[in-house]
N, C-alpha and C. Protein backbone atom coordinates (compact mmCIF):
# COMPACT_ATOMS: atom_id res chain seq x y z
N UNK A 1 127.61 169.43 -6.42
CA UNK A 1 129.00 169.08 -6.61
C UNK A 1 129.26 168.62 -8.04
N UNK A 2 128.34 167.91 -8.80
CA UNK A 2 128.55 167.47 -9.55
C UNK A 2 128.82 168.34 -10.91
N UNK A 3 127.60 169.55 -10.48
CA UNK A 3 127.50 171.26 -11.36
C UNK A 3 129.24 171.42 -11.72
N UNK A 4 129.39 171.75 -9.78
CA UNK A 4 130.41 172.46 -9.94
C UNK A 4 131.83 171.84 -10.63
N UNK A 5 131.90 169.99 -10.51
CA UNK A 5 132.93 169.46 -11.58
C UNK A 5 132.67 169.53 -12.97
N UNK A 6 131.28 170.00 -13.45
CA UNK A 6 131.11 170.25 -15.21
C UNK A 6 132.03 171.11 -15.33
N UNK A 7 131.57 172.39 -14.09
CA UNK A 7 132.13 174.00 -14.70
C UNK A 7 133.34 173.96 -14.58
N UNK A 8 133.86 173.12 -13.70
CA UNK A 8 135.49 173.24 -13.83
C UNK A 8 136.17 172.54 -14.87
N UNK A 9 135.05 171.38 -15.48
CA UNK A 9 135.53 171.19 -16.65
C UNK A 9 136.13 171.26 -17.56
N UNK A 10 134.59 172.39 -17.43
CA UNK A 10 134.61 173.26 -18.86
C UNK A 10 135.62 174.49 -19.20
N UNK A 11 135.65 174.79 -17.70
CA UNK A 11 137.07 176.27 -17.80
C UNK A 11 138.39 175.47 -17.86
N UNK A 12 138.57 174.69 -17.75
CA UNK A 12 139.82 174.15 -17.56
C UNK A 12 140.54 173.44 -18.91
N UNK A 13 139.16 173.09 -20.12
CA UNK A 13 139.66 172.90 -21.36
C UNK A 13 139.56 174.31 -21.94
N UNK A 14 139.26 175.23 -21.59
CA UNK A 14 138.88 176.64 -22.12
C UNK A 14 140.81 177.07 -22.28
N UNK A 15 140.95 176.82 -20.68
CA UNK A 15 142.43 177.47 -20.46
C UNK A 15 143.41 176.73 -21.12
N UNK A 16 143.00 175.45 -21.28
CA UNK A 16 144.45 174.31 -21.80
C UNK A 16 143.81 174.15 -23.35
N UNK A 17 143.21 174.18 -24.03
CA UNK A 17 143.07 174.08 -25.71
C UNK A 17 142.97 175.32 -25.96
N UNK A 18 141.52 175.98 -25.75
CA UNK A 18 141.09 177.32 -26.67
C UNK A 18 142.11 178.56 -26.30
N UNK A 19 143.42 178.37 -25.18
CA UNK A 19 144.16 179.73 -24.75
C UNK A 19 145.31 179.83 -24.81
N UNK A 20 146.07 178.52 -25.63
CA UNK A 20 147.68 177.99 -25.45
C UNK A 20 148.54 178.67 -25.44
N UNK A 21 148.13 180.23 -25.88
CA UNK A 21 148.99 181.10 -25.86
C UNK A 21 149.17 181.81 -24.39
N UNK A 22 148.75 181.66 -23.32
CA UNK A 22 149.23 182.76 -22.01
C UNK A 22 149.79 181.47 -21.46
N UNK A 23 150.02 180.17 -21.77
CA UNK A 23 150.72 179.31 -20.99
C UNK A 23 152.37 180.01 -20.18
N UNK A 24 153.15 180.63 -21.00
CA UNK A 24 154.42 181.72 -20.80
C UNK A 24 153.89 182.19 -19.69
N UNK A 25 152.82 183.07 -19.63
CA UNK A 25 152.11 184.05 -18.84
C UNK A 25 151.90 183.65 -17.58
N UNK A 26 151.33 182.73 -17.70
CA UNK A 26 151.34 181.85 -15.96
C UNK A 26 152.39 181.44 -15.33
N UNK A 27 153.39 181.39 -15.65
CA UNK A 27 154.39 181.05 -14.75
C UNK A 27 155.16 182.50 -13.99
N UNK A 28 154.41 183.31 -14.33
CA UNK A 28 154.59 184.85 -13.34
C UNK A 28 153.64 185.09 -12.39
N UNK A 29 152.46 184.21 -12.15
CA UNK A 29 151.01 184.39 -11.69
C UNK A 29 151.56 183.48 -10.11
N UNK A 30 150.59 183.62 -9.57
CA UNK A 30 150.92 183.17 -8.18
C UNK A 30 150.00 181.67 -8.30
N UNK A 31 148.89 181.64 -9.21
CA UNK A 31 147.95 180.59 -9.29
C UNK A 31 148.32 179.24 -9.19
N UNK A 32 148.09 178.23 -9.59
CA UNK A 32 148.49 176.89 -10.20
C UNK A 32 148.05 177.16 -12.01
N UNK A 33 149.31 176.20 -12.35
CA UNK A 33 149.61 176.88 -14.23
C UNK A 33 148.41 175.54 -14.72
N UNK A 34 148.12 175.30 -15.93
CA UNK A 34 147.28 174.66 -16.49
C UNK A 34 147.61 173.20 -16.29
N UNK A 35 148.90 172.75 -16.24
CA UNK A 35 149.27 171.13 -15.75
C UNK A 35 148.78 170.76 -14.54
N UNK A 36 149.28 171.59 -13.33
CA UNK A 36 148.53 171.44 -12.01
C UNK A 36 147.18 171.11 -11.98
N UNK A 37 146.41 172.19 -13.04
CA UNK A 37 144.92 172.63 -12.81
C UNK A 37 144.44 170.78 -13.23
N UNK A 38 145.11 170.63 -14.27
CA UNK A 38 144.68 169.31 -14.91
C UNK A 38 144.54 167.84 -13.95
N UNK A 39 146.12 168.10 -13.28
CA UNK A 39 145.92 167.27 -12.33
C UNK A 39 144.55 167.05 -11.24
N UNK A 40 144.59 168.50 -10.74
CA UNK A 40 143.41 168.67 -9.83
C UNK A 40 142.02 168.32 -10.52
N UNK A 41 141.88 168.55 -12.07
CA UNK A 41 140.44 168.07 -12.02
C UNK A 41 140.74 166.28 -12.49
N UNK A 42 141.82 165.96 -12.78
CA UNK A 42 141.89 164.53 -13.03
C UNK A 42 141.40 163.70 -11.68
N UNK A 43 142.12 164.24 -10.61
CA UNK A 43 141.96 163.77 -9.27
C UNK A 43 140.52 164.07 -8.76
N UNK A 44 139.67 165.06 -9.46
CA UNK A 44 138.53 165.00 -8.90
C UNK A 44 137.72 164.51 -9.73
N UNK A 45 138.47 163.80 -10.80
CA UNK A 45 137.30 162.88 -11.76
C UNK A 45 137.11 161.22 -11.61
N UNK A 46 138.62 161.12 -10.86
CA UNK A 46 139.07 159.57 -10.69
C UNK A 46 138.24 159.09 -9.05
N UNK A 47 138.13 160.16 -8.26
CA UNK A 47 137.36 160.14 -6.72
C UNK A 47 136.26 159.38 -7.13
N UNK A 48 134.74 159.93 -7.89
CA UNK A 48 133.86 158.88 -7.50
C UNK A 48 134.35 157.29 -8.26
N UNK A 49 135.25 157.78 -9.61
CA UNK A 49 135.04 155.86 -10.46
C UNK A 49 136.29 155.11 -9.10
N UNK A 50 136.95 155.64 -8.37
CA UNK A 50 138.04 154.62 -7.27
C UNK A 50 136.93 153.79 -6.24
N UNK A 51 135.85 155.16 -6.24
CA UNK A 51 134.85 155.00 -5.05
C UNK A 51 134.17 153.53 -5.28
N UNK A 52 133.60 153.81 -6.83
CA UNK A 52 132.75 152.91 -7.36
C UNK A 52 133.42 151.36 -7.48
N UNK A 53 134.60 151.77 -7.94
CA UNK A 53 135.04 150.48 -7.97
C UNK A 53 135.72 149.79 -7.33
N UNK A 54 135.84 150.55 -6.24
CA UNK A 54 136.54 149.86 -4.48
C UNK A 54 134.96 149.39 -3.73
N UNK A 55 133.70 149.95 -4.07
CA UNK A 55 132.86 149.28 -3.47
C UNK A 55 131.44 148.80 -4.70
N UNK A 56 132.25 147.85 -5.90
CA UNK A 56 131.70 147.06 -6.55
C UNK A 56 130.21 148.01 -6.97
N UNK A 57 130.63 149.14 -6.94
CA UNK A 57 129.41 149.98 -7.62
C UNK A 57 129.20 150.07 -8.73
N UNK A 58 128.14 149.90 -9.80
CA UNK A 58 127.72 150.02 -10.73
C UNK A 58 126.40 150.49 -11.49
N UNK A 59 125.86 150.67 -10.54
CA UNK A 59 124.18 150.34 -10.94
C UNK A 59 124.16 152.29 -10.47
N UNK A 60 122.86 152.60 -11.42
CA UNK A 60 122.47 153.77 -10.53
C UNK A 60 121.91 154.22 -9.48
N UNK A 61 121.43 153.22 -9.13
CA UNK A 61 120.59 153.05 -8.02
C UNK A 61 121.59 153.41 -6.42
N UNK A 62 122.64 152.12 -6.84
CA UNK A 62 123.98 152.03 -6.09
C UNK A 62 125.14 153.37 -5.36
N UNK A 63 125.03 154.02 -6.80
CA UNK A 63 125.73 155.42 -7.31
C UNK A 63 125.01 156.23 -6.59
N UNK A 64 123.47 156.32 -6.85
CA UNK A 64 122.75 157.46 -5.78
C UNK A 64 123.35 157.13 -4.25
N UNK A 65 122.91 156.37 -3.82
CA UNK A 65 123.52 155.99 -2.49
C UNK A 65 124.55 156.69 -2.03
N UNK A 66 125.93 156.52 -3.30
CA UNK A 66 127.21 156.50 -2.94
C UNK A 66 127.26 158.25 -3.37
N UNK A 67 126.59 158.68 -3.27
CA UNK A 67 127.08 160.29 -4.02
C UNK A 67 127.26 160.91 -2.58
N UNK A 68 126.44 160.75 -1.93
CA UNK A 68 126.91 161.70 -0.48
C UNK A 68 128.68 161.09 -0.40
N UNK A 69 128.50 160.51 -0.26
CA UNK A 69 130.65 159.99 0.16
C UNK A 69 131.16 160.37 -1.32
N UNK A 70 130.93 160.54 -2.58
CA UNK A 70 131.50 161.00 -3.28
C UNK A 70 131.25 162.68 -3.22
N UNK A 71 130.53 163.48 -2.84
CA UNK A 71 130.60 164.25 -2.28
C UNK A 71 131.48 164.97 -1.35
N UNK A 72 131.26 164.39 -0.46
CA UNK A 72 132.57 164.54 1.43
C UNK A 72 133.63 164.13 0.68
N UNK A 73 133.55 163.39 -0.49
CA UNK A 73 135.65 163.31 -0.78
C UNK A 73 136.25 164.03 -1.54
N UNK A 74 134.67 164.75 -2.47
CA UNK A 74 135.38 166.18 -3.06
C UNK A 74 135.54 167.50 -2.51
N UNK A 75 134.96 167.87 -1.20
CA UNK A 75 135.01 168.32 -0.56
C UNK A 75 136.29 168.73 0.48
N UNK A 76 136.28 167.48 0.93
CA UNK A 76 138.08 167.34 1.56
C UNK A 76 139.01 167.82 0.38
N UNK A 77 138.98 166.92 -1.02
CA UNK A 77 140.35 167.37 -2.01
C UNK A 77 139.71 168.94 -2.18
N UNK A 78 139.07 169.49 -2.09
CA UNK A 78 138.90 171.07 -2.22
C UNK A 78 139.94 171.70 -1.19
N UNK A 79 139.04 171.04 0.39
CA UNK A 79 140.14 171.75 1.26
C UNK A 79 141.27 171.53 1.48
N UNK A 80 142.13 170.40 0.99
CA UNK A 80 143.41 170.32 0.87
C UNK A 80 144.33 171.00 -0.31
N UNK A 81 143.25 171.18 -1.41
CA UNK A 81 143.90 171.72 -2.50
C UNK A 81 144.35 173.44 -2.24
N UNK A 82 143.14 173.68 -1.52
CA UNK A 82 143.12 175.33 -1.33
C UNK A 82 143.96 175.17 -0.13
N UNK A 83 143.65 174.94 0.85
CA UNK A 83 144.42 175.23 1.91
C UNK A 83 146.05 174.90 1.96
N UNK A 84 146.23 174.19 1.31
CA UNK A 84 147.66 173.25 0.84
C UNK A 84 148.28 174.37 0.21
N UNK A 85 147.85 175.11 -0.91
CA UNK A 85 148.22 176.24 -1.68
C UNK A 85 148.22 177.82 -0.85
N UNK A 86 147.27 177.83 0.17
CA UNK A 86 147.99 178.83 1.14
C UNK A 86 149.31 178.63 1.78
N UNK A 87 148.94 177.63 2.17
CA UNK A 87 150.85 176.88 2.65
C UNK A 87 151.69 176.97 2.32
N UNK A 88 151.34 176.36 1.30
CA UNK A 88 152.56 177.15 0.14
C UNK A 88 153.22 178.21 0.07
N UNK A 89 152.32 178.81 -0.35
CA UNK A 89 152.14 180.17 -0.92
C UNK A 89 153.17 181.24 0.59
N UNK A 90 152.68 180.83 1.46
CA UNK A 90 153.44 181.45 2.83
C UNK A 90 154.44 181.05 3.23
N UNK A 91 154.59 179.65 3.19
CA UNK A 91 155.98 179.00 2.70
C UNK A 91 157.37 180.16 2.16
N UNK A 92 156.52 179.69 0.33
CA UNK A 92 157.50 180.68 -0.22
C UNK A 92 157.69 181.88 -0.42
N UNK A 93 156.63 182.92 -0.29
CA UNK A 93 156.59 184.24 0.10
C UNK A 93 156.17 184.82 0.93
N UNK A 94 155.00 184.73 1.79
CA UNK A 94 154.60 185.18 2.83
C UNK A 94 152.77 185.19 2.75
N UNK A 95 152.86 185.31 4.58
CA UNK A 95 150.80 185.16 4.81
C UNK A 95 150.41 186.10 4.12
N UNK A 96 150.54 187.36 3.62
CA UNK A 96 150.03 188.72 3.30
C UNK A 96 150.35 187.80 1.76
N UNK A 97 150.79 187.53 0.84
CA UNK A 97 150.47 187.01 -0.65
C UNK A 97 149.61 186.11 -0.64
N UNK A 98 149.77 185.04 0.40
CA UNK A 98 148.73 183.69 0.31
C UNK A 98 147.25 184.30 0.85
N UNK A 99 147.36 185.26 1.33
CA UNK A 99 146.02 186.03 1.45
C UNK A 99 145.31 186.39 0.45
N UNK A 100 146.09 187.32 -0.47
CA UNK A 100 145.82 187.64 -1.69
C UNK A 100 145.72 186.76 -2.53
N UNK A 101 146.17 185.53 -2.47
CA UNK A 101 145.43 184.79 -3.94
C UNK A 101 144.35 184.15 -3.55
N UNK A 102 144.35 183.96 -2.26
CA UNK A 102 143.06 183.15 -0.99
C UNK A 102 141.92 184.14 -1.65
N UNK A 103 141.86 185.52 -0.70
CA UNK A 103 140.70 186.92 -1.83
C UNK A 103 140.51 186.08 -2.89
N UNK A 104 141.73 186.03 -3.99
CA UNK A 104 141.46 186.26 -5.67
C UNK A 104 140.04 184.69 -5.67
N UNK A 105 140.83 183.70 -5.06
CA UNK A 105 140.03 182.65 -5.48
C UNK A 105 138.50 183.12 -4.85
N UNK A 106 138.63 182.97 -3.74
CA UNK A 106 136.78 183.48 -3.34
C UNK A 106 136.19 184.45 -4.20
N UNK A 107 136.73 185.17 -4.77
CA UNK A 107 136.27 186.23 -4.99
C UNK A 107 135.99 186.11 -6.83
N UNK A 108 136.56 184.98 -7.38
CA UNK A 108 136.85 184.90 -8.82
C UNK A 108 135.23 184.58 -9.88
N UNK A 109 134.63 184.02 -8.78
CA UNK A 109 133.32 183.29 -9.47
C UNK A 109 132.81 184.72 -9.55
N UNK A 110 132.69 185.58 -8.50
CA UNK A 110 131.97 186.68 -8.93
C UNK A 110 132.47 188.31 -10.21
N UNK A 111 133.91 187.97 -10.30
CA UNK A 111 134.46 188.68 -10.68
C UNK A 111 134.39 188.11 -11.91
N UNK A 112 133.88 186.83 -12.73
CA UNK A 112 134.03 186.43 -13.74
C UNK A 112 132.48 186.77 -13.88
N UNK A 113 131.43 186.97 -13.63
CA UNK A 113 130.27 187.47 -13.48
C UNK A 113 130.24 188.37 -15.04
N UNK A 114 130.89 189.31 -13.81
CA UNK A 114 130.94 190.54 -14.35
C UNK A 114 132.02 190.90 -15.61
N UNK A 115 133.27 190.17 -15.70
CA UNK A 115 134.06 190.46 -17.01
C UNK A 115 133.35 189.45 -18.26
N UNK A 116 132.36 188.30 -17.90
CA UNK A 116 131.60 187.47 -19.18
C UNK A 116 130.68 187.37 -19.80
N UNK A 117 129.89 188.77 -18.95
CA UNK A 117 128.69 188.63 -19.30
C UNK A 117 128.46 190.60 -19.74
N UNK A 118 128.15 191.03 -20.67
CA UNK A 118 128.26 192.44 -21.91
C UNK A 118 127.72 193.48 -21.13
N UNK A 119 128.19 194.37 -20.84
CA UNK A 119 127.75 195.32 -20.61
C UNK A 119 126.93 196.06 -21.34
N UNK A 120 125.61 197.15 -21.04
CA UNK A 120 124.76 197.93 -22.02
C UNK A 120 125.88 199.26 -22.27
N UNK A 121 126.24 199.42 -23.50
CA UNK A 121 127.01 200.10 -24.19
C UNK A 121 126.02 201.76 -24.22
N UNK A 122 126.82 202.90 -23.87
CA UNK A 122 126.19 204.67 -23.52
C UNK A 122 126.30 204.90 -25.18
N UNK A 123 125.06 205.32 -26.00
CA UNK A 123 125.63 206.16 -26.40
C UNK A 123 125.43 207.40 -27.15
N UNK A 124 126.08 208.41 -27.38
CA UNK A 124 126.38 209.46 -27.08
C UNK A 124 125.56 210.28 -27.99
């Protein structure tokens, strides 16, 4: 869990500093735009320090302990975030779109695979 809050990190200053230019661009996309995204990893950065400091945690020792429940609470804000955004999504346009961005997300880790990493170039 902890991997996976680096990498979202890290894509998430990728999209909001190094890309300022498709900000326009997203507001035609079905996704959440880069403010949302921010929120969502703010909220999954503030989960374990609320944790820690609603139960006088400090120590590492303490913190190991407490990672399984900081765990299960990023877990839940996952499934509320995603599932909340199908809702949505069917809400305002329909199950057959919130399907399709449901696909896009499962399907994105692997599809970024393959557009980030170089293909062996033919040649002729």
């Amino acid at each position: 869990m902890f991997l996976g809050l680096a990498a979202l990190f890290v894509r998430q200053f990728g999209h909001a500093i190094l890309e300022p230019a498709c900000h326009d661009e997203e507001k035609l996309l079905l996704g959440y735009n880069t403010r949302n995204k921010t929120m969502i990893v703010l909220t999954y950065t503030a989960i374990p320090i609320v944790l820690m400091a609603r139960g006088g945690v400090w120590s590492v020792s303490e913190f190991a302990a407490l990672s399984n429940n900081i765990a299960l609470q990023w877990w839940y804000w996952t499934l509320i975030v995603v599932f909340g955004r199908v809702l949505f999504l069917t809400w305002k346009h329909s199950f057959g779109i919130a399907m399709i961005w449901f696909a896009k997300l499962v399907t994105d880790p692997f599809t970024d695979i393959v557009a980030y990493f170089p293909r062996p170039t033919q040649h002729a």
